[in-house]
C-alpha atoms as a PDB file:
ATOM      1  CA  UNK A   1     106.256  49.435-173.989  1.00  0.00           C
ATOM      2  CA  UNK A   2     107.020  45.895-173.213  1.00  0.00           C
ATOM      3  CA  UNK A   3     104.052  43.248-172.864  1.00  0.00           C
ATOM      4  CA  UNK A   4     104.118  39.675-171.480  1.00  0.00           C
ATOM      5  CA  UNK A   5     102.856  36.896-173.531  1.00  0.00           C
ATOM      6  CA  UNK A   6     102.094  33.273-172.812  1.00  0.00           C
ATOM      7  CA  UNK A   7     103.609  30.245-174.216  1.00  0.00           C
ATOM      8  CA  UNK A   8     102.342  27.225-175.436  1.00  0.00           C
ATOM      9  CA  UNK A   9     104.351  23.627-175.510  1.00  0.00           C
ATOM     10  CA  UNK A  10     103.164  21.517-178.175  1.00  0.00           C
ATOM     11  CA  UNK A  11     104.021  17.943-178.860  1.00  0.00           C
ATOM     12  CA  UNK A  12     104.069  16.526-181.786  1.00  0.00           C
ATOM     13  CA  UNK A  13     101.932  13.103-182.476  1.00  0.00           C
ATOM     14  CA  UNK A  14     105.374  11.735-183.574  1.00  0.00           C
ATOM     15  CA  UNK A  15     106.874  13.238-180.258  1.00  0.00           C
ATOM     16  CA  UNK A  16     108.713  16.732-181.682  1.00  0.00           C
ATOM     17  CA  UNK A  17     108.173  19.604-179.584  1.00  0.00           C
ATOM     18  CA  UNK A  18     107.613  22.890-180.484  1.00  0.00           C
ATOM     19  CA  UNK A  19     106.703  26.528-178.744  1.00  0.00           C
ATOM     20  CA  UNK A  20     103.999  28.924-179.654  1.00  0.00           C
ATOM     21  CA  UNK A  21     103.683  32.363-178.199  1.00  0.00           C
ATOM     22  CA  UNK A  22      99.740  33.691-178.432  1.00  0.00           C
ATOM     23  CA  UNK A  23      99.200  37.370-178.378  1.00  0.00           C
ATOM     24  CA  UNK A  24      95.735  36.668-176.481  1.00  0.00           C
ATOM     25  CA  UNK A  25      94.806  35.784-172.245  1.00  0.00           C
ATOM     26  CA  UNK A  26      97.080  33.187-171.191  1.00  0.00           C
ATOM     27  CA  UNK A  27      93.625  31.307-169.979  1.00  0.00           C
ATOM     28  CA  UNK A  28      93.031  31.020-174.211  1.00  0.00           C
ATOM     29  CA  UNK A  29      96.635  30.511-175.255  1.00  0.00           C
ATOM     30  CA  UNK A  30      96.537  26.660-175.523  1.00  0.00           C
ATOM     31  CA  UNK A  31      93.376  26.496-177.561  1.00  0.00           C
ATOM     32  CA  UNK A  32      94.362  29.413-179.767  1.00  0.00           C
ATOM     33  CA  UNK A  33      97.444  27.537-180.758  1.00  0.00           C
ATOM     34  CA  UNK A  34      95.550  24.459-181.046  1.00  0.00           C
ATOM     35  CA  UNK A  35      93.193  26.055-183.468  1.00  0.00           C
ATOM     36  CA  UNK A  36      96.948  26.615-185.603  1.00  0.00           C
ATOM     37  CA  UNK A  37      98.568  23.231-185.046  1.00  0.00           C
ATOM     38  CA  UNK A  38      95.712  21.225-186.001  1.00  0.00           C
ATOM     39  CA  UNK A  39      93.984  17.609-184.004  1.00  0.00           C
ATOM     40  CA  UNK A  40      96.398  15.162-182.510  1.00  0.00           C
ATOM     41  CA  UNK A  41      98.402  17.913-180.800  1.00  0.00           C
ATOM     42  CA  UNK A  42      99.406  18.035-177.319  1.00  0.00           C
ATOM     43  CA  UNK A  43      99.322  21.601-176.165  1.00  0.00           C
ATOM     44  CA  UNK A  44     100.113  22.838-172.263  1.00  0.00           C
ATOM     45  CA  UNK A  45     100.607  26.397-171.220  1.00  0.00           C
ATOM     46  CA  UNK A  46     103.733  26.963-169.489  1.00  0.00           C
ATOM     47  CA  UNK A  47     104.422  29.518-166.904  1.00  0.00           C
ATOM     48  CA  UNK A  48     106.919  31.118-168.277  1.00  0.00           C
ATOM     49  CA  UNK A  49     105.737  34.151-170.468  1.00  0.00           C
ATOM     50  CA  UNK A  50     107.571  35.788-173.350  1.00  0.00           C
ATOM     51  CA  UNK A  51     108.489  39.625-172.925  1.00  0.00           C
ATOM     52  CA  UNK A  52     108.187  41.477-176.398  1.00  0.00           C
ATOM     53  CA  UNK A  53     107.461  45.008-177.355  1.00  0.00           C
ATOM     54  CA  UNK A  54     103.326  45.449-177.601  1.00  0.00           C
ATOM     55  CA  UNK A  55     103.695  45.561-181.229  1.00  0.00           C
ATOM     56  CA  UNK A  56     105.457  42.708-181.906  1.00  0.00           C
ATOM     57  CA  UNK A  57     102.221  40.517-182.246  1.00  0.00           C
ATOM     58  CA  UNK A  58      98.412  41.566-183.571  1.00  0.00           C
ATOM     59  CA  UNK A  59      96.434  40.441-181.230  1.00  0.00           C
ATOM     60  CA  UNK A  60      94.510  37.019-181.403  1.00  0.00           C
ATOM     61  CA  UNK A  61      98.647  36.143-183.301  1.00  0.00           C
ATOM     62  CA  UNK A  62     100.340  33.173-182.713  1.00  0.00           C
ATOM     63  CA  UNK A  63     103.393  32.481-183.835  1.00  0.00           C
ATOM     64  CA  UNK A  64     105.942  29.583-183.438  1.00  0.00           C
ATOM     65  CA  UNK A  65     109.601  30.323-181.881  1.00  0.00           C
ATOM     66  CA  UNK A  66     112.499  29.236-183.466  1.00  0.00           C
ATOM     67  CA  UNK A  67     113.864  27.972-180.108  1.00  0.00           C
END
């Protein structure tokens, strides 16, 4: 079975960007990845969601993609 997750855009304070994927509600995506990233982050949910099988990811995971 295949699940949808959200994904988080993070910048940097040194202006990198990065993207998360959060296996939790995309309405707590952007604070569970800030919670991993640390203070100082920018952090915006995007629309776009990731399609992975439901085991991919525990839930309450987040993981960074290697985009």
């Amino acid at each position: 079975m295949m699940v949808r997750l959200p994904i988080v855009a993070v910048i940097s304070p040194d202006g990198g960007r990065s993207y998360w994927v959060a296996a939790v509600e995309p309405e707590k995506a952007t604070e569970a990845v800030a919670l991993v990233v640390g203070d100082g982050h920018n952090t915006r949910l995007l629309q776009h969601r990731l399609r992975v099988k439901s085991d991919a990811l525990r839930p309450g995971e987040v993981r960074r993609l290697g985009l």
